[in-house]
C-alpha atoms as a PDB file:
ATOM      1  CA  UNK A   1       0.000   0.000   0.000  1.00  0.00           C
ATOM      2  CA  UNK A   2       1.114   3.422  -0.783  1.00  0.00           C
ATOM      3  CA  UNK A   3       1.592   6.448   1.571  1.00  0.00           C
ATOM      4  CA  UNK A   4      -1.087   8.909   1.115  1.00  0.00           C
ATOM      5  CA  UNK A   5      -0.506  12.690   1.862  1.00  0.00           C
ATOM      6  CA  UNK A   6      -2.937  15.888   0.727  1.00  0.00           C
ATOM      7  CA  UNK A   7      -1.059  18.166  -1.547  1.00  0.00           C
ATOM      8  CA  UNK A   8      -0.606  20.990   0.817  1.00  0.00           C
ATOM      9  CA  UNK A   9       1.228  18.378   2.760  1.00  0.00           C
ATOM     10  CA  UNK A  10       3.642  17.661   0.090  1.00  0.00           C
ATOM     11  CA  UNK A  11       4.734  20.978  -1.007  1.00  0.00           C
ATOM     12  CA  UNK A  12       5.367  21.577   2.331  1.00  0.00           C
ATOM     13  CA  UNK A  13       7.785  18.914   3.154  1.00  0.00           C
ATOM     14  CA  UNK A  14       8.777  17.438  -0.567  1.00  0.00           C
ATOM     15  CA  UNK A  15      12.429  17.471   0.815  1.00  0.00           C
ATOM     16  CA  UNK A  16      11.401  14.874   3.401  1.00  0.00           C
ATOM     17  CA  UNK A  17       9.545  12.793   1.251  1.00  0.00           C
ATOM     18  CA  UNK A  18      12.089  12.161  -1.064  1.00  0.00           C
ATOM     19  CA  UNK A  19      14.312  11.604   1.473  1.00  0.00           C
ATOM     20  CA  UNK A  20      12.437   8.782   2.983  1.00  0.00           C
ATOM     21  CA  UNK A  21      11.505   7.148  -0.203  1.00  0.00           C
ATOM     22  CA  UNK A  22      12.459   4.051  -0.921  1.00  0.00           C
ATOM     23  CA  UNK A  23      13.245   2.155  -4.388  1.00  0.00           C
ATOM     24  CA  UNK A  24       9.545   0.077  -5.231  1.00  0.00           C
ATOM     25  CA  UNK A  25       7.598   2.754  -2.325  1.00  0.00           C
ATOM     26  CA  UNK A  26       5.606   5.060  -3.810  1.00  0.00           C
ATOM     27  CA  UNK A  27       3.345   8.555  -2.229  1.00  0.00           C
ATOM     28  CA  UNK A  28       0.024   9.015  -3.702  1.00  0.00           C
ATOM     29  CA  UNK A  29      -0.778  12.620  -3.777  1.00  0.00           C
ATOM     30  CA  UNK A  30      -4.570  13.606  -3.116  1.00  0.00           C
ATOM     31  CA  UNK A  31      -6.660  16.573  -3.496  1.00  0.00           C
ATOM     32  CA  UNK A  32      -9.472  16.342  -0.978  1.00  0.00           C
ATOM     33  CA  UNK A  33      -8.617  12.980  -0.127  1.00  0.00           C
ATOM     34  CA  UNK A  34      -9.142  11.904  -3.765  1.00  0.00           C
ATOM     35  CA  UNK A  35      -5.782  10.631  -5.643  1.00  0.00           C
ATOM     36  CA  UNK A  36      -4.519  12.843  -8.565  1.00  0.00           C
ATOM     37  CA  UNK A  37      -0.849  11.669  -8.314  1.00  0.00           C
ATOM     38  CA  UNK A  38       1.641   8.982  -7.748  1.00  0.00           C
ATOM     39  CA  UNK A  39       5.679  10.187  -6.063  1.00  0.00           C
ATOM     40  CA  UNK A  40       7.896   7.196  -7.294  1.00  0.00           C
ATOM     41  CA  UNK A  41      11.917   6.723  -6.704  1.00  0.00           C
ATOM     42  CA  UNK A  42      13.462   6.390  -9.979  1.00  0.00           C
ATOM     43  CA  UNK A  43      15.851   3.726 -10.226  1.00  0.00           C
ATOM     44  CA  UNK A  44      19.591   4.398 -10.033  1.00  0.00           C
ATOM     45  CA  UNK A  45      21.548   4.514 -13.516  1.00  0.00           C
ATOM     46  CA  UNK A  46      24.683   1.690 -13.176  1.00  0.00           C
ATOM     47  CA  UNK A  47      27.778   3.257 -11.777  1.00  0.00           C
ATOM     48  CA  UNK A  48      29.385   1.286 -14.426  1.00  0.00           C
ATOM     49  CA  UNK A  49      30.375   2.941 -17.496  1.00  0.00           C
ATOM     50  CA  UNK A  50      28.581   0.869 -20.816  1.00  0.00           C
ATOM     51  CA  UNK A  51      30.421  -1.449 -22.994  1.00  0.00           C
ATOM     52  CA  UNK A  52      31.128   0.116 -26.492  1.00  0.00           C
ATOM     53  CA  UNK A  53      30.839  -2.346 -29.619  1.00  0.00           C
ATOM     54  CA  UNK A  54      28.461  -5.070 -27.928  1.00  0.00           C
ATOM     55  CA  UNK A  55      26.197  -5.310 -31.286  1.00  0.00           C
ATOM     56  CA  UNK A  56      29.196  -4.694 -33.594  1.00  0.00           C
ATOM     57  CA  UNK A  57      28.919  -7.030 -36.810  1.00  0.00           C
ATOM     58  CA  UNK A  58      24.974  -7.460 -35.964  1.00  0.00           C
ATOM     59  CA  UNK A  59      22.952  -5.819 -38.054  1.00  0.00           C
ATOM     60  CA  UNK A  60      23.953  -3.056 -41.336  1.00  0.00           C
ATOM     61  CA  UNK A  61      22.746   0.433 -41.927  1.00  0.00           C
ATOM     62  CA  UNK A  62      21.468   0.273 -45.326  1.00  0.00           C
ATOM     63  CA  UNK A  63      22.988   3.370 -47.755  1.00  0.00           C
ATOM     64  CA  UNK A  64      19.226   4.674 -48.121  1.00  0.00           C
ATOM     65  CA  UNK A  65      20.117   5.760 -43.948  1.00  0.00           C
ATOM     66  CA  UNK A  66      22.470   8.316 -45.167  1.00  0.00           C
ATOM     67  CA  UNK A  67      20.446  10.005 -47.809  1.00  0.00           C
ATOM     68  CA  UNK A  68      18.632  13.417 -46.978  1.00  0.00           C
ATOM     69  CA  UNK A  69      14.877  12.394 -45.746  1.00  0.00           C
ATOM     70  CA  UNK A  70      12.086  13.263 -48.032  1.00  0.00           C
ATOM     71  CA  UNK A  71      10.794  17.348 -47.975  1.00  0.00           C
ATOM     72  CA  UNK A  72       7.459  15.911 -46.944  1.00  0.00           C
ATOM     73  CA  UNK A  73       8.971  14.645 -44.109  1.00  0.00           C
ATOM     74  CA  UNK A  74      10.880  17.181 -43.089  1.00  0.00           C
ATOM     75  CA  UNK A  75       8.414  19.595 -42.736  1.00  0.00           C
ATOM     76  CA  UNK A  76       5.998  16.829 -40.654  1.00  0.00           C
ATOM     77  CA  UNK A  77       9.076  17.390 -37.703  1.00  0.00           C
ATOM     78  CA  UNK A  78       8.641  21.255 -37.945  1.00  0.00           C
ATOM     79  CA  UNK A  79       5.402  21.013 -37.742  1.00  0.00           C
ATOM     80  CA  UNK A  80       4.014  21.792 -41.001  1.00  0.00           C
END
Protein backbone atom coordinates (compact mmCIF):
# COMPACT_ATOMS: atom_id res chain seq x y z
CA UNK A 1 0.00 0.00 0.00
CA UNK A 2 1.11 3.42 -0.78
CA UNK A 3 1.59 6.45 1.57
CA UNK A 4 -1.09 8.91 1.12
CA UNK A 5 -0.51 12.69 1.86
CA UNK A 6 -2.94 15.89 0.73
CA UNK A 7 -1.06 18.17 -1.55
CA UNK A 8 -0.61 20.99 0.82
CA UNK A 9 1.23 18.38 2.76
CA UNK A 10 3.64 17.66 0.09
CA UNK A 11 4.73 20.98 -1.01
CA UNK A 12 5.37 21.58 2.33
CA UNK A 13 7.78 18.91 3.15
CA UNK A 14 8.78 17.44 -0.57
CA UNK A 15 12.43 17.47 0.81
CA UNK A 16 11.40 14.87 3.40
CA UNK A 17 9.55 12.79 1.25
CA UNK A 18 12.09 12.16 -1.06
CA UNK A 19 14.31 11.60 1.47
CA UNK A 20 12.44 8.78 2.98
CA UNK A 21 11.50 7.15 -0.20
CA UNK A 22 12.46 4.05 -0.92
CA UNK A 23 13.25 2.16 -4.39
CA UNK A 24 9.55 0.08 -5.23
CA UNK A 25 7.60 2.75 -2.33
CA UNK A 26 5.61 5.06 -3.81
CA UNK A 27 3.34 8.55 -2.23
CA UNK A 28 0.02 9.02 -3.70
CA UNK A 29 -0.78 12.62 -3.78
CA UNK A 30 -4.57 13.61 -3.12
CA UNK A 31 -6.66 16.57 -3.50
CA UNK A 32 -9.47 16.34 -0.98
CA UNK A 33 -8.62 12.98 -0.13
CA UNK A 34 -9.14 11.90 -3.76
CA UNK A 35 -5.78 10.63 -5.64
CA UNK A 36 -4.52 12.84 -8.56
CA UNK A 37 -0.85 11.67 -8.31
CA UNK A 38 1.64 8.98 -7.75
CA UNK A 39 5.68 10.19 -6.06
CA UNK A 40 7.90 7.20 -7.29
CA UNK A 41 11.92 6.72 -6.70
CA UNK A 42 13.46 6.39 -9.98
CA UNK A 43 15.85 3.73 -10.23
CA UNK A 44 19.59 4.40 -10.03
CA UNK A 45 21.55 4.51 -13.52
CA UNK A 46 24.68 1.69 -13.18
CA UNK A 47 27.78 3.26 -11.78
CA UNK A 48 29.39 1.29 -14.43
CA UNK A 49 30.38 2.94 -17.50
CA UNK A 50 28.58 0.87 -20.82
CA UNK A 51 30.42 -1.45 -22.99
CA UNK A 52 31.13 0.12 -26.49
CA UNK A 53 30.84 -2.35 -29.62
CA UNK A 54 28.46 -5.07 -27.93
CA UNK A 55 26.20 -5.31 -31.29
CA UNK A 56 29.20 -4.69 -33.59
CA UNK A 57 28.92 -7.03 -36.81
CA UNK A 58 24.97 -7.46 -35.96
CA UNK A 59 22.95 -5.82 -38.05
CA UNK A 60 23.95 -3.06 -41.34
CA UNK A 61 22.75 0.43 -41.93
CA UNK A 62 21.47 0.27 -45.33
CA UNK A 63 22.99 3.37 -47.76
CA UNK A 64 19.23 4.67 -48.12
CA UNK A 65 20.12 5.76 -43.95
CA UNK A 66 22.47 8.32 -45.17
CA UNK A 67 20.45 10.01 -47.81
CA UNK A 68 18.63 13.42 -46.98
CA UNK A 69 14.88 12.39 -45.75
CA UNK A 70 12.09 13.26 -48.03
CA UNK A 71 10.79 17.35 -47.97
CA UNK A 72 7.46 15.91 -46.94
CA UNK A 73 8.97 14.64 -44.11
CA UNK A 74 10.88 17.18 -43.09
CA UNK A 75 8.41 19.60 -42.74
CA UNK A 76 6.00 16.83 -40.65
CA UNK A 77 9.08 17.39 -37.70
CA UNK A 78 8.64 21.26 -37.95
CA UNK A 79 5.40 21.01 -37.74
CA UNK A 80 4.01 21.79 -41.00
Amino acid sequence: MAKQANINEVKTYLSRYLAELKPGESVMICNHNHPVAELRAVSQPSSRPPKLGVAKGEFQLPDSFFEPLPEDLLKAFQGE
